[in-house]
N, C-alpha and C. Protein backbone atom coordinates (compact mmCIF):
# COMPACT_ATOMS: atom_id res chain seq x y z
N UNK A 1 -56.75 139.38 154.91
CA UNK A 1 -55.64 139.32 155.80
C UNK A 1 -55.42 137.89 156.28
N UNK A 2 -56.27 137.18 157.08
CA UNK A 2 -56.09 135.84 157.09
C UNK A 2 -55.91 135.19 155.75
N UNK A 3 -56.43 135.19 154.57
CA UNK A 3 -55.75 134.45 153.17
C UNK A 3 -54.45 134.47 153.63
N UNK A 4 -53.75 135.90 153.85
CA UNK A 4 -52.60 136.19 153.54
C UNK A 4 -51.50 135.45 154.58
N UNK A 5 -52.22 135.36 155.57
CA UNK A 5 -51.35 134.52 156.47
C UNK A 5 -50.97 133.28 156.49
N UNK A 6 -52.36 132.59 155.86
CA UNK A 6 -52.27 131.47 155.44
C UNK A 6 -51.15 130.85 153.83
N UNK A 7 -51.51 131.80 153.35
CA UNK A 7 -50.15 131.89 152.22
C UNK A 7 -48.80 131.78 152.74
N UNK A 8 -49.07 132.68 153.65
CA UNK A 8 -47.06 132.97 153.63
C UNK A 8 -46.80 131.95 154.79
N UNK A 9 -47.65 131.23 155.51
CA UNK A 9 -47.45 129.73 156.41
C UNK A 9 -47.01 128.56 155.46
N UNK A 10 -47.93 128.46 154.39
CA UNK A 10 -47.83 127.53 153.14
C UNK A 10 -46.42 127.47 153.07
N UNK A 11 -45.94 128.97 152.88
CA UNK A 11 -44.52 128.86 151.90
C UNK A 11 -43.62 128.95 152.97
N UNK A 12 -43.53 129.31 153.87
CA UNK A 12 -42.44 129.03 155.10
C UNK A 12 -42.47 127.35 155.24
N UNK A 13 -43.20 126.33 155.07
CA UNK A 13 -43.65 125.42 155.46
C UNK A 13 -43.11 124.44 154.75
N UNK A 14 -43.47 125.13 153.17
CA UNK A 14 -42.99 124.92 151.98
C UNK A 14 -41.13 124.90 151.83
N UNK A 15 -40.82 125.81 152.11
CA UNK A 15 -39.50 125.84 152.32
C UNK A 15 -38.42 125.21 153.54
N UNK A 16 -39.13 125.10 154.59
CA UNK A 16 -38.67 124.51 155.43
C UNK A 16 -38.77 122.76 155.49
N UNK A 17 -39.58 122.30 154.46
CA UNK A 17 -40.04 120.98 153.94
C UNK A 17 -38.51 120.81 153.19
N UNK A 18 -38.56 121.98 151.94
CA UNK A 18 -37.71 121.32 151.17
C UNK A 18 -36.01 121.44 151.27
N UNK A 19 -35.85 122.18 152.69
CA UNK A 19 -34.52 121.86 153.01
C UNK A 19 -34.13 120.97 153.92
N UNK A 20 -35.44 120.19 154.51
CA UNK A 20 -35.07 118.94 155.04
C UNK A 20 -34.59 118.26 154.32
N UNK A 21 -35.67 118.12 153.31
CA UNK A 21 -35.71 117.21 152.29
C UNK A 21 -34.13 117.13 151.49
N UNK A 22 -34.33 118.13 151.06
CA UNK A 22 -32.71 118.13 150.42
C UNK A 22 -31.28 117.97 151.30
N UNK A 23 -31.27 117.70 152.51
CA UNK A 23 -30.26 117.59 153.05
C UNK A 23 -30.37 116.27 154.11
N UNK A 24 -31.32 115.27 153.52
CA UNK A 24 -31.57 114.06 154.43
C UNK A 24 -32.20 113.53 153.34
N UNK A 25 -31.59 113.17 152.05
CA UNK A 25 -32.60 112.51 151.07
C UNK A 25 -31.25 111.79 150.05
N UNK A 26 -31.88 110.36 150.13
CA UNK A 26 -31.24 109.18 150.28
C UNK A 26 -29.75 109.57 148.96
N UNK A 27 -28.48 108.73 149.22
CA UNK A 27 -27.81 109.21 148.02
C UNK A 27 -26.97 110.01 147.66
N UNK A 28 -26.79 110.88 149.48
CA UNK A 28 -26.07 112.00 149.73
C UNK A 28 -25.36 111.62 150.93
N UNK A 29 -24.68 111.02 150.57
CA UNK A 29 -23.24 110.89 151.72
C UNK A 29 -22.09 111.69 151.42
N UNK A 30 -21.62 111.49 152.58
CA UNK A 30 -20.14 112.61 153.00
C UNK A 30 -18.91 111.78 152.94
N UNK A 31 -18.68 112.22 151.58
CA UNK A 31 -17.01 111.35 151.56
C UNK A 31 -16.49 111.29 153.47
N UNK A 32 -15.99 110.23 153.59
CA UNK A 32 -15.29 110.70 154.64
C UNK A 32 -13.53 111.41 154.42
N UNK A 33 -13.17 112.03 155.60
CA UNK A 33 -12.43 112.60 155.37
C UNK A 33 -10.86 111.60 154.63
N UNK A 34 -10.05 112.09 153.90
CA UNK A 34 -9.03 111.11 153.25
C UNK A 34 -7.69 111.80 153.95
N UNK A 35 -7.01 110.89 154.68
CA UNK A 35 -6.10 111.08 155.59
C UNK A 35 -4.81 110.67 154.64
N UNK A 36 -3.48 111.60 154.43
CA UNK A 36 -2.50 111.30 153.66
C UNK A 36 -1.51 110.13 154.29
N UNK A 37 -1.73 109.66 153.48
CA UNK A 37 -0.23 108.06 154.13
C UNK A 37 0.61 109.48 154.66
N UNK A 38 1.67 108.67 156.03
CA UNK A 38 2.86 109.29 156.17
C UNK A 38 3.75 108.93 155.67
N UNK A 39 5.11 109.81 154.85
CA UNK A 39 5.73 109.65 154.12
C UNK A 39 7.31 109.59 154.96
N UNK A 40 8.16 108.77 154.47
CA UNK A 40 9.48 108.46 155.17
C UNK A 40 10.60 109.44 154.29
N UNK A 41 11.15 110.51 155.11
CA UNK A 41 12.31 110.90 154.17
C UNK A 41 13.30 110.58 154.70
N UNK A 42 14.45 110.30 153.81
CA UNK A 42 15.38 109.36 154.55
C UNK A 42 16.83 110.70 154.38
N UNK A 43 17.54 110.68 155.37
CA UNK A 43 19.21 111.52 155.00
C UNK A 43 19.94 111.00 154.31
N UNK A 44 20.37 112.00 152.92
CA UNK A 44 21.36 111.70 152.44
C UNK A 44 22.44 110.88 153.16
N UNK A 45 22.96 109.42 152.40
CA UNK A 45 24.05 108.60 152.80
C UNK A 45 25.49 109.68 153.08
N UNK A 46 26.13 109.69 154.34
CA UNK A 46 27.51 109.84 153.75
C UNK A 46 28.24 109.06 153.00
N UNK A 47 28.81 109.11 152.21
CA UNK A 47 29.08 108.43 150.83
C UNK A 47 30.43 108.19 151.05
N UNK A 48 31.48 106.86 151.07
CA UNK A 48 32.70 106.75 150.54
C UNK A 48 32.78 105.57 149.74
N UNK A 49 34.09 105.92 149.17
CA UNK A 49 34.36 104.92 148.33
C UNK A 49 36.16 104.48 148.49
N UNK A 50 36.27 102.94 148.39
CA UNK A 50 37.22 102.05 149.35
C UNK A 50 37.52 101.12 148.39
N UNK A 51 38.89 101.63 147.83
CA UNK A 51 39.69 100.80 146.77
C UNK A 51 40.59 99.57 147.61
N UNK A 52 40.40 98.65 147.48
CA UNK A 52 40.97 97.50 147.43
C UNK A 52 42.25 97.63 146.62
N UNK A 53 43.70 96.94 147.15
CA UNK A 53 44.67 96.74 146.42
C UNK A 53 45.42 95.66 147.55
N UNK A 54 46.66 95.97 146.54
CA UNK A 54 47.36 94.48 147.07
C UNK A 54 47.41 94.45 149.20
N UNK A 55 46.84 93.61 149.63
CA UNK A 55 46.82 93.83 151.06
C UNK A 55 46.43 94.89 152.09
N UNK A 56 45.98 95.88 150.80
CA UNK A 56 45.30 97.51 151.32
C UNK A 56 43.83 98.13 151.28
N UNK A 57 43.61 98.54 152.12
CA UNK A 57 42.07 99.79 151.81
C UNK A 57 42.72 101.03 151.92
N UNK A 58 42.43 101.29 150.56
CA UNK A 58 42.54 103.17 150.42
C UNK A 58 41.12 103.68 150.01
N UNK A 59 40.89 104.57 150.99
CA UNK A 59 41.42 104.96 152.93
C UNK A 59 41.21 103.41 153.23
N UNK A 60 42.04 103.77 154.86
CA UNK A 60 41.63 102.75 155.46
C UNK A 60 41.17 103.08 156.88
N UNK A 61 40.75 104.24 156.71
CA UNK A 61 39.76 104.96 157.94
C UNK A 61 38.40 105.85 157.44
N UNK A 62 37.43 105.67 157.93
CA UNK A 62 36.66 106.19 157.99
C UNK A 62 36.15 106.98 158.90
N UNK A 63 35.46 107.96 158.87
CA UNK A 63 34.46 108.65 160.56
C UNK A 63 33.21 108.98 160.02
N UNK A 64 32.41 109.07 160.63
CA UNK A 64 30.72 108.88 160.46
C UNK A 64 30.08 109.54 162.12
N UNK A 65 29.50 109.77 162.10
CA UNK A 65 28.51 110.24 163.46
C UNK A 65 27.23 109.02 163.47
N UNK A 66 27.19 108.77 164.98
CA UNK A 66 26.31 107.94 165.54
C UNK A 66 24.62 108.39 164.63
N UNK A 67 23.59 107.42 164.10
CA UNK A 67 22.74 107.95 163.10
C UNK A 67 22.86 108.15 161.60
N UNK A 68 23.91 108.73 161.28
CA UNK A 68 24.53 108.85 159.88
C UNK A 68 24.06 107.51 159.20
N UNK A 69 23.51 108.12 158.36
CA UNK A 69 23.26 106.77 156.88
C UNK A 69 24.93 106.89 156.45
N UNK A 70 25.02 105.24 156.06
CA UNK A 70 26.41 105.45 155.64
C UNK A 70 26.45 104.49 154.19
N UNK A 71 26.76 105.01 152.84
CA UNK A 71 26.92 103.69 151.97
C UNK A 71 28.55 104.18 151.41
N UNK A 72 28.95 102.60 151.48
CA UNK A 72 30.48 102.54 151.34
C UNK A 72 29.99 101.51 150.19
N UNK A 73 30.88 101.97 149.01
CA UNK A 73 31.34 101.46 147.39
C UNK A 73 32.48 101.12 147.57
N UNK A 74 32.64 99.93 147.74
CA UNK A 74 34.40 99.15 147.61
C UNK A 74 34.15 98.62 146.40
N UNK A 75 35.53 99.26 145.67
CA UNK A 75 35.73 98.46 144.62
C UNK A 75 37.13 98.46 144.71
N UNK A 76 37.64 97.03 144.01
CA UNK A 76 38.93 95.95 144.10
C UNK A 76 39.51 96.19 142.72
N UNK A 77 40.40 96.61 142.64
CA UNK A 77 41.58 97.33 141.76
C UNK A 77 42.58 96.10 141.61
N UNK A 78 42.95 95.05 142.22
CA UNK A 78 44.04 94.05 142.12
C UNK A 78 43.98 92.70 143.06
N UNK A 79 43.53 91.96 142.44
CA UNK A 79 43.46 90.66 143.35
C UNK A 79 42.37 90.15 143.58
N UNK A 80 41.60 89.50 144.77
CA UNK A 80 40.37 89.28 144.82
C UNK A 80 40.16 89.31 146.49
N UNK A 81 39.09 90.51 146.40
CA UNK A 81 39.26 90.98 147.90
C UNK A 81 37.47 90.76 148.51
N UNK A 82 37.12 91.50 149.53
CA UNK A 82 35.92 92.15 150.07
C UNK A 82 36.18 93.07 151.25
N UNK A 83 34.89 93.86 151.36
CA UNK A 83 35.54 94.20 152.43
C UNK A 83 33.81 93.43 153.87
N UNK A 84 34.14 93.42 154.63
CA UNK A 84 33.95 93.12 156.16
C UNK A 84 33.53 93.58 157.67
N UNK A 85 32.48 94.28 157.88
CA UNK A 85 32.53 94.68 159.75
C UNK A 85 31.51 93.81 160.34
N UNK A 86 32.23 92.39 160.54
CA UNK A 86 31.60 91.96 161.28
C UNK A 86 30.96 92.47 162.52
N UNK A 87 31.20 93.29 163.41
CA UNK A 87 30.26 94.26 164.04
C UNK A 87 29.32 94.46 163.90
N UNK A 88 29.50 95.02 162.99
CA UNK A 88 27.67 95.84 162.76
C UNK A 88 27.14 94.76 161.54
N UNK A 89 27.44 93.32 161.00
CA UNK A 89 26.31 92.65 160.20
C UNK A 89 27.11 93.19 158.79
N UNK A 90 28.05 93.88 158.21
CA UNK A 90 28.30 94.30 156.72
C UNK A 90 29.45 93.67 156.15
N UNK A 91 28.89 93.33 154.77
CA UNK A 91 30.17 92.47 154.23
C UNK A 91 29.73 92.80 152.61
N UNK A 92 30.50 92.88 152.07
CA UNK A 92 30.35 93.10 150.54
C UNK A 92 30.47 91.82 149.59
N UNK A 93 30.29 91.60 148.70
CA UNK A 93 30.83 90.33 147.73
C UNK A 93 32.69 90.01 147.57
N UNK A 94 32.94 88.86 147.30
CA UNK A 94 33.78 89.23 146.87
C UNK A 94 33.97 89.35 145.62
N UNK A 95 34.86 90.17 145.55
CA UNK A 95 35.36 90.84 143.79
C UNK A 95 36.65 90.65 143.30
N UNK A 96 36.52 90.28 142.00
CA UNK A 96 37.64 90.14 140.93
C UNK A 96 37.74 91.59 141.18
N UNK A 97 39.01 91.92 140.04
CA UNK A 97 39.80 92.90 139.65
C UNK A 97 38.35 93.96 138.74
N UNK A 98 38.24 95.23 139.26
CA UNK A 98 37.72 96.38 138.44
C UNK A 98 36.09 96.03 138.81
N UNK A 99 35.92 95.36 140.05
CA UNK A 99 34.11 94.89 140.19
C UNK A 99 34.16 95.70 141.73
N UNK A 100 33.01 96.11 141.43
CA UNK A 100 32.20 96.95 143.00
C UNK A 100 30.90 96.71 143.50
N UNK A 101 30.86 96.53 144.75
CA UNK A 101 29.89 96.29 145.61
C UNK A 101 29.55 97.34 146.26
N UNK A 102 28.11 97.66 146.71
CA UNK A 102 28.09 98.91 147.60
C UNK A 102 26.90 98.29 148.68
N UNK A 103 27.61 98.83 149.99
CA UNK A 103 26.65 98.46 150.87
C UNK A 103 25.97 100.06 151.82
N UNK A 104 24.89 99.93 152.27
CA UNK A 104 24.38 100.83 153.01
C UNK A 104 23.88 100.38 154.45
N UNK A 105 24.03 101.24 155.31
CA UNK A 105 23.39 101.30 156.63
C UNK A 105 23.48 101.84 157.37
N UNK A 106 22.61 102.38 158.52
CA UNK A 106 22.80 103.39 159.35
C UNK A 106 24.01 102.86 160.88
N UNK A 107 24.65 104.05 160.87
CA UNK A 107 25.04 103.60 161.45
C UNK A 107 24.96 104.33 163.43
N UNK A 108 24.25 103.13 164.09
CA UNK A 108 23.37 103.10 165.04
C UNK A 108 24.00 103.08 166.39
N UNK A 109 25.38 102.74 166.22
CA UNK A 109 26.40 102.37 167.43
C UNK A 109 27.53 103.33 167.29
N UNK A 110 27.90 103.80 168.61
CA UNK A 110 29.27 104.61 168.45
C UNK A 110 30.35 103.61 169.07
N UNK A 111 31.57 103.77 168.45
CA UNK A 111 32.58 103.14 168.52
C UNK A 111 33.46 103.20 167.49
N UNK A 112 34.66 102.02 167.57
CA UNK A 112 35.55 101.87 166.70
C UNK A 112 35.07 100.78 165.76
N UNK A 113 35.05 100.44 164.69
CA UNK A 113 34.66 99.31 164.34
C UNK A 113 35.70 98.83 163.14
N UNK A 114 36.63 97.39 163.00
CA UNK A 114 37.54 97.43 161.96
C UNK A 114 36.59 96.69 161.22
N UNK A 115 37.13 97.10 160.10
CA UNK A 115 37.30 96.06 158.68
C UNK A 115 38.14 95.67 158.25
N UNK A 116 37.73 94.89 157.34
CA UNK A 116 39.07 93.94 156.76
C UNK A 116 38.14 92.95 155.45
N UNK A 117 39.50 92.20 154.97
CA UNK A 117 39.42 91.99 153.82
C UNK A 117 39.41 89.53 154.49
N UNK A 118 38.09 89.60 154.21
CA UNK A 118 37.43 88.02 154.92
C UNK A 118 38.66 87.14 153.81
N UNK A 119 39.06 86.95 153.14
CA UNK A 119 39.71 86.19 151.99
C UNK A 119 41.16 85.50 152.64
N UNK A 120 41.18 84.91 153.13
CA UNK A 120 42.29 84.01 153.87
C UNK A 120 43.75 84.37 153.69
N UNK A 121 44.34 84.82 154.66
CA UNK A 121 45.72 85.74 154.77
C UNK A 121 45.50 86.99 154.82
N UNK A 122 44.55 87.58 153.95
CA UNK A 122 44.81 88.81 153.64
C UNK A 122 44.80 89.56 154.61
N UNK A 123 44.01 89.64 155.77
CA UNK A 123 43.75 90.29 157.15
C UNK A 123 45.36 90.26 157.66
N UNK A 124 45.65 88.77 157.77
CA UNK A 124 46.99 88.94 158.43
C UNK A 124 48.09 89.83 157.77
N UNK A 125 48.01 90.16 156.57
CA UNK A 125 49.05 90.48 155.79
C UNK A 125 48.53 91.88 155.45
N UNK A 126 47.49 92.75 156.66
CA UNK A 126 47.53 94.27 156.71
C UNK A 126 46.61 94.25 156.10
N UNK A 127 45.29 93.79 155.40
CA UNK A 127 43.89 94.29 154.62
C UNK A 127 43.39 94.77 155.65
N UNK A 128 43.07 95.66 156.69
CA UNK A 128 42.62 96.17 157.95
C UNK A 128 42.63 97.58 158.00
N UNK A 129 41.27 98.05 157.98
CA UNK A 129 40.83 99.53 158.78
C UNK A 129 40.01 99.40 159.15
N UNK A 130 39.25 100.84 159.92
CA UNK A 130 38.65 101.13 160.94
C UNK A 130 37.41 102.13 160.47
N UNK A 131 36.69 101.95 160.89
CA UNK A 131 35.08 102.34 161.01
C UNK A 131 35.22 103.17 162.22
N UNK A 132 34.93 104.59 162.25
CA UNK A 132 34.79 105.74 163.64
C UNK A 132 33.43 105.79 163.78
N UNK A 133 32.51 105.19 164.56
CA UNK A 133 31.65 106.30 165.01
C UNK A 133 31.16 106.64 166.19
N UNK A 134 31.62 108.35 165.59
CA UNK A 134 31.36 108.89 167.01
C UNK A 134 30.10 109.58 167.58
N UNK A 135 30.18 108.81 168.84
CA UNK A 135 28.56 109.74 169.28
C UNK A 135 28.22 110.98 169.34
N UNK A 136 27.24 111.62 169.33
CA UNK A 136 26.93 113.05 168.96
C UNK A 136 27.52 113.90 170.35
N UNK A 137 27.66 113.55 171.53
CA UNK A 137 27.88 113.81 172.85
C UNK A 137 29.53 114.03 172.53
N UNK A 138 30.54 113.24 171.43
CA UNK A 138 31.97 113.55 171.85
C UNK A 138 31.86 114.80 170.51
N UNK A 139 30.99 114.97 169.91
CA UNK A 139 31.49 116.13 169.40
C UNK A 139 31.23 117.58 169.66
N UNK A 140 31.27 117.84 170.60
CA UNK A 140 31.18 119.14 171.64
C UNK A 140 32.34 119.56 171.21
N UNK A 141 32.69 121.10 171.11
CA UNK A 141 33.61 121.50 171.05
C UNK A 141 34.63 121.13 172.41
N UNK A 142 36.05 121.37 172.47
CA UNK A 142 36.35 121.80 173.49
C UNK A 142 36.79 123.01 173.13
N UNK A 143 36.81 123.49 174.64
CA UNK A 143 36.82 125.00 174.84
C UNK A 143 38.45 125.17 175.90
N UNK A 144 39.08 125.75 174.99
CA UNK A 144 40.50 126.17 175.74
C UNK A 144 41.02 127.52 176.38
N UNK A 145 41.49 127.98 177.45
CA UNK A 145 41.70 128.96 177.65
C UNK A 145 42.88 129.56 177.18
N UNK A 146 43.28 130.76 176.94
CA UNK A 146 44.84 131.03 176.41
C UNK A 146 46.02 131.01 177.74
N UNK A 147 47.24 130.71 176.90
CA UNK A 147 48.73 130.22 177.68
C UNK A 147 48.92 131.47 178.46
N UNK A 148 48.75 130.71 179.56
CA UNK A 148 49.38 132.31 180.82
C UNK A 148 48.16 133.25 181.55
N UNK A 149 46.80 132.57 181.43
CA UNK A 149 45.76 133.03 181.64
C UNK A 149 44.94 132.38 183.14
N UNK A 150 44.64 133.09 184.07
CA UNK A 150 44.45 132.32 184.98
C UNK A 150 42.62 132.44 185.45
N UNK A 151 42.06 131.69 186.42
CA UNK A 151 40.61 132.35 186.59
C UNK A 151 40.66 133.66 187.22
N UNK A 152 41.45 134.00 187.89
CA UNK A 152 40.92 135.36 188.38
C UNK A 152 40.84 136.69 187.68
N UNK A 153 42.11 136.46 185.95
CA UNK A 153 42.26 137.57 185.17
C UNK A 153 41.15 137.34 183.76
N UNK A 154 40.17 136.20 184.18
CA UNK A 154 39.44 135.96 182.86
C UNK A 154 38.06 137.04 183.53
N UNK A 155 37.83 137.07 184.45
CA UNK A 155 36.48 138.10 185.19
C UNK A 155 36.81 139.11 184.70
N UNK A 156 36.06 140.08 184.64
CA UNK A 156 36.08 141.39 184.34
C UNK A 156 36.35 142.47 185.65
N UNK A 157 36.99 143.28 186.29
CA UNK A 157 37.63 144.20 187.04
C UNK A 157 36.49 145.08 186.94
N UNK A 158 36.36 145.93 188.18
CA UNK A 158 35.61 146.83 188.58
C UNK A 158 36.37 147.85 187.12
N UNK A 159 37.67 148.17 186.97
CA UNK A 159 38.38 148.63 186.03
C UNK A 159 37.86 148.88 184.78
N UNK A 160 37.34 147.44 184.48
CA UNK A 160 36.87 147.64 183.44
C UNK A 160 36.02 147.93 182.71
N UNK A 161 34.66 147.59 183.99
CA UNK A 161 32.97 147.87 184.46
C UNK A 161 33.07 149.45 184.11
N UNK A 162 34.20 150.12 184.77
CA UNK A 162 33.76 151.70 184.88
C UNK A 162 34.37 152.00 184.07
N UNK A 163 35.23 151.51 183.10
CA UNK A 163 36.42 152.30 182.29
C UNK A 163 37.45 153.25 182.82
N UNK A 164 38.32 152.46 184.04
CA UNK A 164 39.22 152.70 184.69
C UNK A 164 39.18 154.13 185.23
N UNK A 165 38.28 154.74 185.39
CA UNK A 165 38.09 156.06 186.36
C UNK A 165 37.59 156.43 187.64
N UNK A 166 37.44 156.92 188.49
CA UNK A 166 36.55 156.90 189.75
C UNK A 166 37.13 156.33 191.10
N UNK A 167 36.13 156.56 191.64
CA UNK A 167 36.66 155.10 192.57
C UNK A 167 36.34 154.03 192.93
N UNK A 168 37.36 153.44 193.77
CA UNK A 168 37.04 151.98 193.87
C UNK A 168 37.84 151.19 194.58
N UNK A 169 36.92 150.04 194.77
CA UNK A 169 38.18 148.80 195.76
C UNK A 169 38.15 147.83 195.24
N UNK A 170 39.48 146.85 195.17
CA UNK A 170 39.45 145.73 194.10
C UNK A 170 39.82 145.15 195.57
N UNK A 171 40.13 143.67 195.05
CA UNK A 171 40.21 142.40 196.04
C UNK A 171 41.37 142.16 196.10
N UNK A 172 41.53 141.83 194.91
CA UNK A 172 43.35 140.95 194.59
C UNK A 172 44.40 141.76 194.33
N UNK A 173 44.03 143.35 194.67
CA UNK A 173 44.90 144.04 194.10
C UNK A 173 45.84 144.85 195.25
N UNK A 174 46.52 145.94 194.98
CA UNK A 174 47.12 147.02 196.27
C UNK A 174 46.17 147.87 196.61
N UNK A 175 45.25 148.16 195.73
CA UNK A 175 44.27 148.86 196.45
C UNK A 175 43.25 148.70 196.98
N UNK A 176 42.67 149.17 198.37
CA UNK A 176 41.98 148.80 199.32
C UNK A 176 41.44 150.27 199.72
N UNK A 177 40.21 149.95 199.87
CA UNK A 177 39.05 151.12 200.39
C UNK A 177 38.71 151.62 199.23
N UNK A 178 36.95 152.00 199.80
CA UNK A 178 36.41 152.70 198.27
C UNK A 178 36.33 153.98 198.41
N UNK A 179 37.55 154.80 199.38
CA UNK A 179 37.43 155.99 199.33
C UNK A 179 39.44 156.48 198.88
N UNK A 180 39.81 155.51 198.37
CA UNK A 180 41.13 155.72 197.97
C UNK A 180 40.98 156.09 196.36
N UNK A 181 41.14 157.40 195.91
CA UNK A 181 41.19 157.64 194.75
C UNK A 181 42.59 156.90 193.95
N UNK A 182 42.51 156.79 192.21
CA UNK A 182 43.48 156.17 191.79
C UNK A 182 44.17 156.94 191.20
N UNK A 183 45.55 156.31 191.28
CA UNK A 183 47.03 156.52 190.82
C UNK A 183 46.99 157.58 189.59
């Protein structure tokens, strides 16, 4: 009986040796953990495109929302143009006849912003539109009431609460007391 105890001490001893061992024995490191880069996704550009012609941008309005990525492709159909918002820093090359430039950028400011065509006269002689952007705050709906509608007939009537039966007393009306049955 003591042999036996002494055996099975050996091997508890034994085993408890060799899972030190194996889990503190040189050569065994722990990757550290690998953290993913953060990745940038960017919003689709609203996209136009802004033909140049004789003294013209077709369109010569744009609208965009405050944030909106915006890339505008002008290309020059007749003459030798660019287009221009000094505002916000954007200007395109200028271009011969059937050549396009495209510029991108967000656009970060609300307002009006013109463009125009930088090439000497041409501004004066109508190369000029306008850049919209509007802040996210003016595009709230508005909310209209209908023609001939006033606040006191937009509430709902005791009338209507009960489905016009019973009784009752209204405010604005001929009838008075809630013991006057109706008409």
């Amino acid at each position: 009986m003591k042999n036996q105890v002494i055996v099975i001490g050996v091997i508890v001893l034994a085993i408890i040796g060799a899972v030190v061992y194996f889990a503190t024995r040189p050569g065994r490191e722990v990757a550290p953990a690998v953290t993913p880069e953060p990745t940038t996704v960017q919003a689709p550009a609203e996209t136009f495109t802004i033909a140049g012609t004789p003294f013209k941008f077709e369109p010569n309005e744009i609208k965009v929302k405050k944030g909106d990525r915006v890339r505008i492709t002008f290309t020059n159909n007749q003459g030798f143009h660019d287009l221009t918002i000094p505002e916000l820093n954007i200007k395109t090359k200028q271009l011969q006849v059937g050549q396009s430039d495209t510029v991108e950028f967000t656009a970060d400011k609300a307002g009006t912003f013109e463009f125009f065509c930088s090439v000497p006269t041409h501004k004066d002689k109508g190369m000029v539109g306008k850049l919209i952007v509007e802040d996210g705050q003016d595009m709230l709906p508005t909310v209209t009431k209908p023609a001939g509608t006033t606040q006191t007939n937009l509430s709902p009537t005791v009338e209507d609460r009960q489905g016009g039966g019973g009784t009752f007393q209204t405010i604005d009306d001929k009838r008075k007391g809630a013991d006057k049955p109706e008409n």
